[in-house]
N, C-alpha and C. Protein backbone atom coordinates (compact mmCIF):
# COMPACT_ATOMS: atom_id res chain seq x y z
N UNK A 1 -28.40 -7.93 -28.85
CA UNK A 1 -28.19 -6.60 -28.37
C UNK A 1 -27.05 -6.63 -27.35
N UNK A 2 -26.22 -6.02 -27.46
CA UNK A 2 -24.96 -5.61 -27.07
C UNK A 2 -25.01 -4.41 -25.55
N UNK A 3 -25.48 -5.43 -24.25
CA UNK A 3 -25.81 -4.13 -23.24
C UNK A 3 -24.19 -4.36 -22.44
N UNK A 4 -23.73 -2.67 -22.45
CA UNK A 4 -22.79 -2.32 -21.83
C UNK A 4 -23.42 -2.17 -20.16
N UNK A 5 -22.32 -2.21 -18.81
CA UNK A 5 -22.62 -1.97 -17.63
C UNK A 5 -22.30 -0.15 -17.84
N UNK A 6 -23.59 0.15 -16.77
CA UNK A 6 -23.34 1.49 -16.63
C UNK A 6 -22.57 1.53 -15.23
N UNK A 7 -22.03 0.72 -14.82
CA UNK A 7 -21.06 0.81 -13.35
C UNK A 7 -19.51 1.60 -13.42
N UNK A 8 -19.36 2.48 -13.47
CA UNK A 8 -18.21 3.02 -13.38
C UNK A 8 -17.04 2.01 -13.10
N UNK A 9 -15.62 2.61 -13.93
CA UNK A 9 -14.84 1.45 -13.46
C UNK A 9 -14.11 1.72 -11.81
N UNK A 10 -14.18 0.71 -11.24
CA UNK A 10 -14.42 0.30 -9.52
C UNK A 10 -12.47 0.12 -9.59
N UNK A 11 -11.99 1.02 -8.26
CA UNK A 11 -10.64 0.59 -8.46
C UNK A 11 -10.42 -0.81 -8.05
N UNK A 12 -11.00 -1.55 -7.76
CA UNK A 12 -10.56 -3.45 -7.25
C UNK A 12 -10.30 -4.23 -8.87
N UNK A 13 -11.06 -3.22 -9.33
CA UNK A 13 -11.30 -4.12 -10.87
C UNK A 13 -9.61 -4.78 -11.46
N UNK A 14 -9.79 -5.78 -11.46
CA UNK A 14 -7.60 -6.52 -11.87
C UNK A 14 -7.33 -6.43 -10.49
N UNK A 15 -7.64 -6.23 -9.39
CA UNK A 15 -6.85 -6.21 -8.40
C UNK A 15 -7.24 -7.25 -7.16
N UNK A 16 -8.51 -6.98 -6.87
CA UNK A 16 -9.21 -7.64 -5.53
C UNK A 16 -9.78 -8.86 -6.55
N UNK A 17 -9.30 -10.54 -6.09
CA UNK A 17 -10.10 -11.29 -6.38
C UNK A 17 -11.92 -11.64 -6.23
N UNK A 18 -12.21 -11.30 -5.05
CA UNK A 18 -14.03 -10.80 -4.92
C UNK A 18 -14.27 -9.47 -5.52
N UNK A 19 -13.58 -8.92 -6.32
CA UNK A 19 -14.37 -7.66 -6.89
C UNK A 19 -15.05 -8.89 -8.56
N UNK A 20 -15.85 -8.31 -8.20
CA UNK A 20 -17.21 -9.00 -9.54
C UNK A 20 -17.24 -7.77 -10.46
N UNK A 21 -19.11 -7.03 -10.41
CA UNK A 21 -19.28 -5.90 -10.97
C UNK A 21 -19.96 -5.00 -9.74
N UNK A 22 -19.62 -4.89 -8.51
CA UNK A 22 -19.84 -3.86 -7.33
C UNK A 22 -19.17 -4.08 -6.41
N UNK A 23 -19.26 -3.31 -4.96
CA UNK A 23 -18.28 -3.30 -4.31
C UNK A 23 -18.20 -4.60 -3.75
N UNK A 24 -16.70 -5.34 -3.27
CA UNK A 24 -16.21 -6.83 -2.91
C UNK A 24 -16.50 -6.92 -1.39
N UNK A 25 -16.76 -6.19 -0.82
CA UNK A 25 -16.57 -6.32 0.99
C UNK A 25 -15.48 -6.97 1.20
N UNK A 26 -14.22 -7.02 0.73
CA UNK A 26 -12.86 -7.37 0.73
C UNK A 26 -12.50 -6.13 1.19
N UNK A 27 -12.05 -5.51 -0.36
CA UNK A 27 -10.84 -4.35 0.22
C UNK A 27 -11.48 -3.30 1.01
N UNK A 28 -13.11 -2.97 0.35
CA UNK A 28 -13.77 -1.88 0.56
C UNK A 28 -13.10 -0.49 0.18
N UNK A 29 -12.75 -0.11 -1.09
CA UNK A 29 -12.44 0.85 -1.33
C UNK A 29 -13.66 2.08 -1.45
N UNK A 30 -13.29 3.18 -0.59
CA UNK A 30 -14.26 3.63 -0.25
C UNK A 30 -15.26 4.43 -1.71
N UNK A 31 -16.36 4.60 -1.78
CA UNK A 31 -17.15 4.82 -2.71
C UNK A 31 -17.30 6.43 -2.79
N UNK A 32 -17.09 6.68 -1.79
CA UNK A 32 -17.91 8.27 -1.59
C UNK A 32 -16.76 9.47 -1.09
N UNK A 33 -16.88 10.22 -1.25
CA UNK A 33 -15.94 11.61 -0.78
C UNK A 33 -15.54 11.21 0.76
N UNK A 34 -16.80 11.15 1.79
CA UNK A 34 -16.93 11.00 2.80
C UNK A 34 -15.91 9.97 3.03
N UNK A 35 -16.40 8.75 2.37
CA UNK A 35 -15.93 7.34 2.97
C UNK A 35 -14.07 7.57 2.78
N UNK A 36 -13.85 8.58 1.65
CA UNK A 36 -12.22 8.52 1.53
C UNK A 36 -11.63 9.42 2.75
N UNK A 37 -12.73 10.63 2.91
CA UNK A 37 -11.76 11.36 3.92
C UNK A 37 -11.33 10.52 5.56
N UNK A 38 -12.48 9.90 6.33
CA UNK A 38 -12.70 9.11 7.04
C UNK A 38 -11.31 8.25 6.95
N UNK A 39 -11.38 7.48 5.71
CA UNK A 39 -10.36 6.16 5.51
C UNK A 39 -8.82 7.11 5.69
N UNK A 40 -8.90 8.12 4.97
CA UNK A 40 -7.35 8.71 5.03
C UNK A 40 -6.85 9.50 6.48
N UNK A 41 -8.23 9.40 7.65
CA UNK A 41 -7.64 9.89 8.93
C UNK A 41 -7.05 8.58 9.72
N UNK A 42 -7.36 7.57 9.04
CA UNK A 42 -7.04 6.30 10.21
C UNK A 42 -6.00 5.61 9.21
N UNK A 43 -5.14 6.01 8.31
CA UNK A 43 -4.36 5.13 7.70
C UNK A 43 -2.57 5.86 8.08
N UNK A 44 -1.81 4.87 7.86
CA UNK A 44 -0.48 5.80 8.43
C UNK A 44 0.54 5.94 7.36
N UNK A 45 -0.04 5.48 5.90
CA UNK A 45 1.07 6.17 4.57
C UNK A 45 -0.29 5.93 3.73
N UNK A 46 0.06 6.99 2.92
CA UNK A 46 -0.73 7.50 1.90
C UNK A 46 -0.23 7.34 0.17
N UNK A 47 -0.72 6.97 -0.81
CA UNK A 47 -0.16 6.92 -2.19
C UNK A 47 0.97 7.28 -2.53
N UNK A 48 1.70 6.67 -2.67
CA UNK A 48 3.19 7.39 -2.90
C UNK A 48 4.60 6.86 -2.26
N UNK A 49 3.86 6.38 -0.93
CA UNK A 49 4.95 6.80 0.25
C UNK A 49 5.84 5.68 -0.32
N UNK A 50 6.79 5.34 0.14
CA UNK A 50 7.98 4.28 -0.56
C UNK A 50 8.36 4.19 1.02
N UNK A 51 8.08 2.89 1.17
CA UNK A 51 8.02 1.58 2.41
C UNK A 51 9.36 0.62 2.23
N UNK A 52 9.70 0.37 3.22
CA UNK A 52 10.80 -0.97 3.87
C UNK A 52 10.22 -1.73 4.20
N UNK A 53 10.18 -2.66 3.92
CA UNK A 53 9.94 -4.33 4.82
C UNK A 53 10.22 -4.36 6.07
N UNK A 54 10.11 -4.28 7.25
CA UNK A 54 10.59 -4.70 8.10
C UNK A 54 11.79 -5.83 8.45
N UNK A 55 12.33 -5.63 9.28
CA UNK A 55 13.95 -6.58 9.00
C UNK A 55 13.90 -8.43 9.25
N UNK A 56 12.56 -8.12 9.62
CA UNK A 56 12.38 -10.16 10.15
C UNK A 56 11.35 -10.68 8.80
N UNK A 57 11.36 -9.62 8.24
CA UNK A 57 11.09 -10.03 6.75
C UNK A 57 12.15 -9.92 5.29
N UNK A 58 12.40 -10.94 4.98
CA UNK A 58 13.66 -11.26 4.05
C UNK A 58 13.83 -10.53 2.56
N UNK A 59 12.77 -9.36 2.58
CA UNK A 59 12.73 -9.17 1.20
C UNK A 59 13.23 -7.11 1.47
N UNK A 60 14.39 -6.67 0.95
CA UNK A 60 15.33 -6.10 0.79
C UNK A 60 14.63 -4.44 -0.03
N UNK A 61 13.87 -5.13 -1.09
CA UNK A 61 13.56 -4.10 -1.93
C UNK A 61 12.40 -2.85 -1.26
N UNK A 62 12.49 -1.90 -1.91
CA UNK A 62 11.50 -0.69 -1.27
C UNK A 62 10.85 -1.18 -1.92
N UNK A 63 9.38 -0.57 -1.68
CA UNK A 63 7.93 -0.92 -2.08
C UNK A 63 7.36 0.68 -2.31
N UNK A 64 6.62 0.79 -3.28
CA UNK A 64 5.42 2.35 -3.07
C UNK A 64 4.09 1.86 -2.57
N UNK A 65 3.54 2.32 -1.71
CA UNK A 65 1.94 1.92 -1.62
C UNK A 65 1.66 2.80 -2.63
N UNK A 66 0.27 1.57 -2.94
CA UNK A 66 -1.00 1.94 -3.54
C UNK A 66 -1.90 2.60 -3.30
N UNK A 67 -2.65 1.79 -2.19
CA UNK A 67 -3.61 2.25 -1.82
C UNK A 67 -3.78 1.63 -0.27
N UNK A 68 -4.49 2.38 0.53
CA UNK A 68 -5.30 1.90 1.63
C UNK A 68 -6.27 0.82 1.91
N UNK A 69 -6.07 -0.20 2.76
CA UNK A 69 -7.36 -0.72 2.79
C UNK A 69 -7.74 -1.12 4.14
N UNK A 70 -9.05 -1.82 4.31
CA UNK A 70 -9.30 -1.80 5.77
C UNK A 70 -8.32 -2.39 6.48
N UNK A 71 -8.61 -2.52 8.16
CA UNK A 71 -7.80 -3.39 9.10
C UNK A 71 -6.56 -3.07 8.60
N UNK A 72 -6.20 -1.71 8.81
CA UNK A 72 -4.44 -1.64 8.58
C UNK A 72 -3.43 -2.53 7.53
N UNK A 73 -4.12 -2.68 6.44
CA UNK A 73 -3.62 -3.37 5.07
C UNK A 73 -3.51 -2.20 3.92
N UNK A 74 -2.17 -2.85 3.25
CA UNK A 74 -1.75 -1.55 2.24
C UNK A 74 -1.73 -2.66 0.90
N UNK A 75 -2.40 -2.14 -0.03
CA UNK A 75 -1.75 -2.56 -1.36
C UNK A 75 -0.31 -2.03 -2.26
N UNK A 76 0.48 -2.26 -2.01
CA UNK A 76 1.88 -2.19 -2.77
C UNK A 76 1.74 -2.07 -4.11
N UNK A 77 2.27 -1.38 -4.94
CA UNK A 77 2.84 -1.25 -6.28
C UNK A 77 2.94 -2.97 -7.36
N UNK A 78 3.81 -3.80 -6.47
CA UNK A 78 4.44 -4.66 -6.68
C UNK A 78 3.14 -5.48 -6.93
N UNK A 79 2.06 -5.57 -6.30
CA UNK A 79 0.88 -6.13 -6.20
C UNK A 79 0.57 -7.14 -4.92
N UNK A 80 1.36 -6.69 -3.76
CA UNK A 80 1.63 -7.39 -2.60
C UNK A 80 0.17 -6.50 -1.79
N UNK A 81 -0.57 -7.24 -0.91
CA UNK A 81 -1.22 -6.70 0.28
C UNK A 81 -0.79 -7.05 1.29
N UNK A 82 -0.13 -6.18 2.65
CA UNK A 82 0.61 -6.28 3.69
C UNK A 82 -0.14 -5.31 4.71
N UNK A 83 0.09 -5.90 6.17
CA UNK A 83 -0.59 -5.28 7.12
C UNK A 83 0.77 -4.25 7.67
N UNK A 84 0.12 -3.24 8.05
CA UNK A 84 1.19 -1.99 8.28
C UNK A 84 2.04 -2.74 9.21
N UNK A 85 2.07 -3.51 10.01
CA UNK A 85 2.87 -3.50 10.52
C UNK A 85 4.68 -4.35 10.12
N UNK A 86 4.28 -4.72 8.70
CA UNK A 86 5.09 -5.51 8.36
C UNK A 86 6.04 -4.56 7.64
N UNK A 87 5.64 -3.26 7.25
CA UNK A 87 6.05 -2.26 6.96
C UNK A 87 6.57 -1.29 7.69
N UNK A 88 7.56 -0.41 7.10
CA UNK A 88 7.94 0.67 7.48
C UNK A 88 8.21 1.90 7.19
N UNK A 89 8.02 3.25 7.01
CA UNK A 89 8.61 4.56 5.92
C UNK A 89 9.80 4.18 5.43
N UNK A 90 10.78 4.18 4.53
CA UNK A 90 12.15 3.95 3.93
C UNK A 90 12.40 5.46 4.45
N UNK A 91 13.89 5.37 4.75
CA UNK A 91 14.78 6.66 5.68
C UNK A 91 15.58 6.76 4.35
N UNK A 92 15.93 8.24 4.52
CA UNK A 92 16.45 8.91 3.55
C UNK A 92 17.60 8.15 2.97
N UNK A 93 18.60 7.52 3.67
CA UNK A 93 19.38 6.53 2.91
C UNK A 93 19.26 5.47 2.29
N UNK A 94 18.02 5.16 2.93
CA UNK A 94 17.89 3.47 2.03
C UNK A 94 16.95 4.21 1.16
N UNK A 95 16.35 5.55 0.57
CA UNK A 95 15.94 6.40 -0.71
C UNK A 95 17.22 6.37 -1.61
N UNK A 96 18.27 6.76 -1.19
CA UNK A 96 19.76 7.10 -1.59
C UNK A 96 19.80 5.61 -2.15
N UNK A 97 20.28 4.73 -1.35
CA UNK A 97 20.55 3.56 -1.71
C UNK A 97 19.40 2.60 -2.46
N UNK A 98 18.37 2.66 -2.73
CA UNK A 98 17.40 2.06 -3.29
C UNK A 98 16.94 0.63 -2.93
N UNK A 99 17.28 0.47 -1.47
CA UNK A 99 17.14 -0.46 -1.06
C UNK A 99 16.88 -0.37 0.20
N UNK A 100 16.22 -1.75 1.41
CA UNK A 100 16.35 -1.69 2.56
C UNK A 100 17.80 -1.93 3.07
N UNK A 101 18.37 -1.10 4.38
CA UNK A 101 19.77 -1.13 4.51
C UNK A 101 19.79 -2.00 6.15
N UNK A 102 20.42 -2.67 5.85
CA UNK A 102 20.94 -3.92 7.50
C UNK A 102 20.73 -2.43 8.74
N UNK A 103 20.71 -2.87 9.67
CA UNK A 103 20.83 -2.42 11.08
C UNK A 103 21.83 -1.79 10.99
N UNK A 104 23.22 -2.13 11.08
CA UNK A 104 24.50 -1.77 10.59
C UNK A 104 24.86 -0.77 9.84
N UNK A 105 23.79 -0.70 8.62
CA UNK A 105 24.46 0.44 7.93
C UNK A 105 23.45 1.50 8.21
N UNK A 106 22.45 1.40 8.67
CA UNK A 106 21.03 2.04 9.06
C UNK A 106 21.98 3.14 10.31
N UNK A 107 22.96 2.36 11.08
CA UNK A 107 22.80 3.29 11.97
C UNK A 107 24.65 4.07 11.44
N UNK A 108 25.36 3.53 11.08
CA UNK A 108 26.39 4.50 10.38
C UNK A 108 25.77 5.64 9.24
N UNK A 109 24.71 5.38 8.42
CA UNK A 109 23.93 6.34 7.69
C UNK A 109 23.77 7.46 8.85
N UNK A 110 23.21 7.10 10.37
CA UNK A 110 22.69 8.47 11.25
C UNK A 110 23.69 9.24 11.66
N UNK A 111 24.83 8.44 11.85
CA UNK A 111 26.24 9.32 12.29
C UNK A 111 26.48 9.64 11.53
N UNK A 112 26.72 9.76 9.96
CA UNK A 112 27.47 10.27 8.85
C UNK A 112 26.88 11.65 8.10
């Protein structure tokens, strides 16, 4: 006999190595209406946003977050988990340019 799980599919599922078949106490993606509104007052980019690396980090390319997770950690597109602070919003030029832009051109972009 062929028993299927009646567990809804869990977003960690391919993503969080401790996700099994219930929640991982890793990412803790929240379960409930409640638990998302809560999580989305204490987080500082939301699905979508398209992030910079910070500059003492060597990697150039924009990023989209994914998703939120506890302790100020974002899951990236790319499949990277990074703590906000290693991150940054991407400024309208390095949108333009599709990339993170040096100090240098970051600040001729504000005069121009």
């Amino acid at each position: 006999m062929n028993m299927k799980s009646n567990i809804p599919k869990h977003p960690c599922a391919n993503k969080c190595i401790d996700f099994k078949e219930e929640q991982c106490k890793t990412c803790l993606v929240p379960e409930s209406a409640q638990c998302a509104v809560t999580t989305t007052l204490n987080q500082k980019y939301i699905k979508g946003d398209v992030v910079a690396y910070m500059n003492h980090i060597e990697f150039d390319d924009l990023e989209v977050v994914e998703a939120y997770q506890p302790n100020d950690h974002y899951w990236l597109e790319g499949g990277q988990i990074v703590h906000e602070s290693w991150i940054r919003s991407a400024t309208v030029a390095e949108l333009d340019a599709k990339r993170r832009l040096t100090e240098a051109e970051q600040a001729l972009a504000e005069v121009s």
